[in-house]
PDB file of N, CA and C in Angstrom:
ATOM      1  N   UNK A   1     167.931 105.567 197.816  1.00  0.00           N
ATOM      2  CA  UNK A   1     167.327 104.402 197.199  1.00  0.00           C
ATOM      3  C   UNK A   1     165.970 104.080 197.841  1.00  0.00           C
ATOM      4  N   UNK A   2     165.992 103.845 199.111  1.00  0.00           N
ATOM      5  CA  UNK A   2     164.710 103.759 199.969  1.00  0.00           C
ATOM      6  C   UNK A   2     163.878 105.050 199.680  1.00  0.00           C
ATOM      7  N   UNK A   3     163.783 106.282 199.579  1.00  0.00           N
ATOM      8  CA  UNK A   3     162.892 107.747 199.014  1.00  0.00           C
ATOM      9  C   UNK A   3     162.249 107.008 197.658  1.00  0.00           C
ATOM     10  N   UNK A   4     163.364 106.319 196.689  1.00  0.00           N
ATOM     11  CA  UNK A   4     162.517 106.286 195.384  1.00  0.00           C
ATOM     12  C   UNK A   4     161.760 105.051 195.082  1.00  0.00           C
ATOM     13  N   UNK A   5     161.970 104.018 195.959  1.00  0.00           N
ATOM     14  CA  UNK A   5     161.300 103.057 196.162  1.00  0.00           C
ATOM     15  C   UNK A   5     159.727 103.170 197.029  1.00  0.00           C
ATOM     16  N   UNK A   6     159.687 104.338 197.659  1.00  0.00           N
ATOM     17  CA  UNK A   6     158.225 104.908 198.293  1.00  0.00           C
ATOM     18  C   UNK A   6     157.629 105.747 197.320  1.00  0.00           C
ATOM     19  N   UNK A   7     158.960 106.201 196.438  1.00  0.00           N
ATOM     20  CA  UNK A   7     157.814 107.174 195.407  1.00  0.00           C
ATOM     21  C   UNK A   7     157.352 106.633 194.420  1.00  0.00           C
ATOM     22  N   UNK A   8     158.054 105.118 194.376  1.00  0.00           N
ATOM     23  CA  UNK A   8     157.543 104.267 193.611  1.00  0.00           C
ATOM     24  C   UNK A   8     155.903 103.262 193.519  1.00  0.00           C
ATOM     25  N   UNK A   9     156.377 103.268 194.930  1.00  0.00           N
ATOM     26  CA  UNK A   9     155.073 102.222 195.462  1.00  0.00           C
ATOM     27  C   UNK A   9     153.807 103.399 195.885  1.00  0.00           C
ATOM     28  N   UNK A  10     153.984 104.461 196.270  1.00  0.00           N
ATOM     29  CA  UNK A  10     153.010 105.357 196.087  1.00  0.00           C
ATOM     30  C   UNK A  10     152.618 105.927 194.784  1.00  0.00           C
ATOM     31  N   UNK A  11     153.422 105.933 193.728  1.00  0.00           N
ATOM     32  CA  UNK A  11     152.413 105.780 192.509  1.00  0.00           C
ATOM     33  C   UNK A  11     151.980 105.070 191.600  1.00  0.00           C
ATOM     34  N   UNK A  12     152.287 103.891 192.118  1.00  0.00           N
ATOM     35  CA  UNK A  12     151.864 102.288 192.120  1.00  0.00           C
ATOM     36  C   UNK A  12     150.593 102.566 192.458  1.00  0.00           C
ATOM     37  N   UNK A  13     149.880 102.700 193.864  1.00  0.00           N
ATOM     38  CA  UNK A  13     148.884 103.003 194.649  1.00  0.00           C
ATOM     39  C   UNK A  13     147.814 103.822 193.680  1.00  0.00           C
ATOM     40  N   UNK A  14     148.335 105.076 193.322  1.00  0.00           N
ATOM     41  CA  UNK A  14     147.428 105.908 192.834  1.00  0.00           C
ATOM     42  C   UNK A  14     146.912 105.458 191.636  1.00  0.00           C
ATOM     43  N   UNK A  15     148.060 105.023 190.797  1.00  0.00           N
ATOM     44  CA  UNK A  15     147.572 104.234 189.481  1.00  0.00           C
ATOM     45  C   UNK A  15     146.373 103.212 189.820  1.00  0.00           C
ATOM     46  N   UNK A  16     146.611 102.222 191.258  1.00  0.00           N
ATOM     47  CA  UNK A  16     145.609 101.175 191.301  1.00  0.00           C
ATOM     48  C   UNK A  16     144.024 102.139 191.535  1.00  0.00           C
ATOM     49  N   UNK A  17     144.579 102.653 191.998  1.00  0.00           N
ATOM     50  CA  UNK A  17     143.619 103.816 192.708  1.00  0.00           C
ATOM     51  C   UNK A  17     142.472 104.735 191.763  1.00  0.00           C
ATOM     52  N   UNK A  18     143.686 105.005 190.439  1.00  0.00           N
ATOM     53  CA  UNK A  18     142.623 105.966 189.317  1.00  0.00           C
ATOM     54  C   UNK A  18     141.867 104.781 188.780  1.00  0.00           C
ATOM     55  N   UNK A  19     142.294 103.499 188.145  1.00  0.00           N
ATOM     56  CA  UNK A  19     141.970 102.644 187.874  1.00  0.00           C
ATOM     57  C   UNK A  19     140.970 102.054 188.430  1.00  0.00           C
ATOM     58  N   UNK A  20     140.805 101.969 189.224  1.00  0.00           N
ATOM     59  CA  UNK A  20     139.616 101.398 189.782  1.00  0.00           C
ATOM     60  C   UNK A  20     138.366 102.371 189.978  1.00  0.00           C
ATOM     61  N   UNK A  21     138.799 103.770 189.692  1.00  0.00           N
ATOM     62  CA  UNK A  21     137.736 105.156 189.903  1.00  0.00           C
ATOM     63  C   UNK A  21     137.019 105.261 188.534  1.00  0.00           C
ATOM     64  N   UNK A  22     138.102 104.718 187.354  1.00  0.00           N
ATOM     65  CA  UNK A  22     137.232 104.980 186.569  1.00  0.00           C
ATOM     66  C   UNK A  22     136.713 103.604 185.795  1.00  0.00           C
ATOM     67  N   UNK A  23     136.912 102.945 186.240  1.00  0.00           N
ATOM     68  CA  UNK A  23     135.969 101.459 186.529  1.00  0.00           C
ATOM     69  C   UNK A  23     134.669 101.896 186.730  1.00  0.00           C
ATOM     70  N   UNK A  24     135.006 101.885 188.371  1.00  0.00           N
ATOM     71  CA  UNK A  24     133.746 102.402 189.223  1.00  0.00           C
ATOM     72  C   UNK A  24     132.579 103.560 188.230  1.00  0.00           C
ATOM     73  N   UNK A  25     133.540 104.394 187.573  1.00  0.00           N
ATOM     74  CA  UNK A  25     132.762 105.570 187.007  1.00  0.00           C
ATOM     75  C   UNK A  25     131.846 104.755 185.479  1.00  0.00           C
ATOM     76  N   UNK A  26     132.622 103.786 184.781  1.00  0.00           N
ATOM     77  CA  UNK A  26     131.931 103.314 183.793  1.00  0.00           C
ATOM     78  C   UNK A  26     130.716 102.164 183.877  1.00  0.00           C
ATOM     79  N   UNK A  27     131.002 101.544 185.125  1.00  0.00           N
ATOM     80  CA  UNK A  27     130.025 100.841 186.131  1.00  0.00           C
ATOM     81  C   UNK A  27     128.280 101.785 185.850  1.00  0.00           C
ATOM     82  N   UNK A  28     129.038 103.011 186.676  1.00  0.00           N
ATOM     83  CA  UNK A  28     128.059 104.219 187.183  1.00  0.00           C
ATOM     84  C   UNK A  28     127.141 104.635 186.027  1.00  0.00           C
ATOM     85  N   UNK A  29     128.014 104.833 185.119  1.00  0.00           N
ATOM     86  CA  UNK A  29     127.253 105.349 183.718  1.00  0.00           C
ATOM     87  C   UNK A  29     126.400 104.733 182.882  1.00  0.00           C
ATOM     88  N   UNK A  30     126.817 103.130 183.170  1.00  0.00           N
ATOM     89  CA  UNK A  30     125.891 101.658 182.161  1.00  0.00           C
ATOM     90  C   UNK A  30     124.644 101.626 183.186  1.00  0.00           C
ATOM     91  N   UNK A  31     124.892 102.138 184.381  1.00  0.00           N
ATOM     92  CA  UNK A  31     124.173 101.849 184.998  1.00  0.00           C
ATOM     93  C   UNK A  31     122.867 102.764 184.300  1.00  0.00           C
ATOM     94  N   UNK A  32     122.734 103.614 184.584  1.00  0.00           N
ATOM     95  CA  UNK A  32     122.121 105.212 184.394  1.00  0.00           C
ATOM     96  C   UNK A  32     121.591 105.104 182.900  1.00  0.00           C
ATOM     97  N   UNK A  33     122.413 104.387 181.962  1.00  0.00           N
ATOM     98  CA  UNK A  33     121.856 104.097 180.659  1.00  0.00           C
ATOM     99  C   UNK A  33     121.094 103.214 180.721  1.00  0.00           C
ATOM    100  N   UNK A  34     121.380 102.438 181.092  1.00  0.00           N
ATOM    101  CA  UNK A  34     120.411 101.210 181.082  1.00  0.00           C
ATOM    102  C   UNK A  34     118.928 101.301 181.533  1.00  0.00           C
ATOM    103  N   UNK A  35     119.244 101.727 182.680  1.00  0.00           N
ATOM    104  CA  UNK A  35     117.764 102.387 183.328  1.00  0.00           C
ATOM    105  C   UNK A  35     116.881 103.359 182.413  1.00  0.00           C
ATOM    106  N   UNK A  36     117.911 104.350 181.607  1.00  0.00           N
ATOM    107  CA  UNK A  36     117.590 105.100 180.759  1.00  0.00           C
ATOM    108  C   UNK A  36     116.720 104.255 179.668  1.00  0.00           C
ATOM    109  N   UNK A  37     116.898 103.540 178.832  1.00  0.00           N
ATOM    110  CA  UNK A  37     116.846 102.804 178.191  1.00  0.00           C
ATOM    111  C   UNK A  37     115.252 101.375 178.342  1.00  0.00           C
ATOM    112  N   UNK A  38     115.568 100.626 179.901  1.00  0.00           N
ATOM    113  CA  UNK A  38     113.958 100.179 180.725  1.00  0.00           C
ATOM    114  C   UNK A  38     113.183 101.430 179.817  1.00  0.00           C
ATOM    115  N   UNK A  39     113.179 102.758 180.907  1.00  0.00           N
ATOM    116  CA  UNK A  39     112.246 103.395 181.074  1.00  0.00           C
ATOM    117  C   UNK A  39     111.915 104.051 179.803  1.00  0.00           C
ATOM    118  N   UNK A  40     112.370 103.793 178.520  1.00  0.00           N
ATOM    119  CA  UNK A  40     111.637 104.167 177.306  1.00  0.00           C
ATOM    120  C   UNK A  40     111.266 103.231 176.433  1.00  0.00           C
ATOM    121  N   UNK A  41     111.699 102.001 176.950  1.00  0.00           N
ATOM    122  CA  UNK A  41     110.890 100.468 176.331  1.00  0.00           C
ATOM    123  C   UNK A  41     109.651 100.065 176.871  1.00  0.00           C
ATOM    124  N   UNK A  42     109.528 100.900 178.835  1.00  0.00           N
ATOM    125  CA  UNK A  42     108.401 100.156 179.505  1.00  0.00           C
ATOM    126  C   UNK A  42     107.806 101.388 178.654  1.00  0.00           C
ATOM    127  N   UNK A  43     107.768 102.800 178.891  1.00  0.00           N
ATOM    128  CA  UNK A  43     106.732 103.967 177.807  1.00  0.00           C
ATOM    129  C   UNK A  43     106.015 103.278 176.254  1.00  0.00           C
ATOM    130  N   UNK A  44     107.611 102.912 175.605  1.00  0.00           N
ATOM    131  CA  UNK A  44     107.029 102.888 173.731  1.00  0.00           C
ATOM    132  C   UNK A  44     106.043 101.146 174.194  1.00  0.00           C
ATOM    133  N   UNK A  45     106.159 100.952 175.338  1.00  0.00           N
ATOM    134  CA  UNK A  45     105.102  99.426 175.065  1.00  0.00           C
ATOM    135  C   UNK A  45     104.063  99.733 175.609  1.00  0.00           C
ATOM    136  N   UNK A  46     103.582 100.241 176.432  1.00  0.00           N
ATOM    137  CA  UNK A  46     102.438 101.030 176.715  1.00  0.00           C
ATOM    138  C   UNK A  46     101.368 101.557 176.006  1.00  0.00           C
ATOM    139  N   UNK A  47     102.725 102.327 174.705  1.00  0.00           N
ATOM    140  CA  UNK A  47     101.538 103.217 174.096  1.00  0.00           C
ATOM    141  C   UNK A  47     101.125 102.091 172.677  1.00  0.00           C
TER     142      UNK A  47
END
């Protein structure tokens, strides 16, 4: 009972764990667009 209660709470963990990686990863990506995005509004106003 105590084994499946650790294999429990350790993939409890990992779940919090992927979850928050691919948070982090969609964070990462708006980021990178966005910037993407500045840098062809500061260009098309320029010209």
């Amino acid at each position: 009972m105590g084994s499946l209660f650790l294999i429990l709470i350790f993939f409890g963990l990992f779940a919090i764990y992927d979850a928050i990686r691919k948070v982090n990863n969609n964070i990462l990506e708006q980021t990178k667009e966005l910037k993407r995005i500045r840098e062809e509004l500061a260009k098309n106003n320029k010209n």
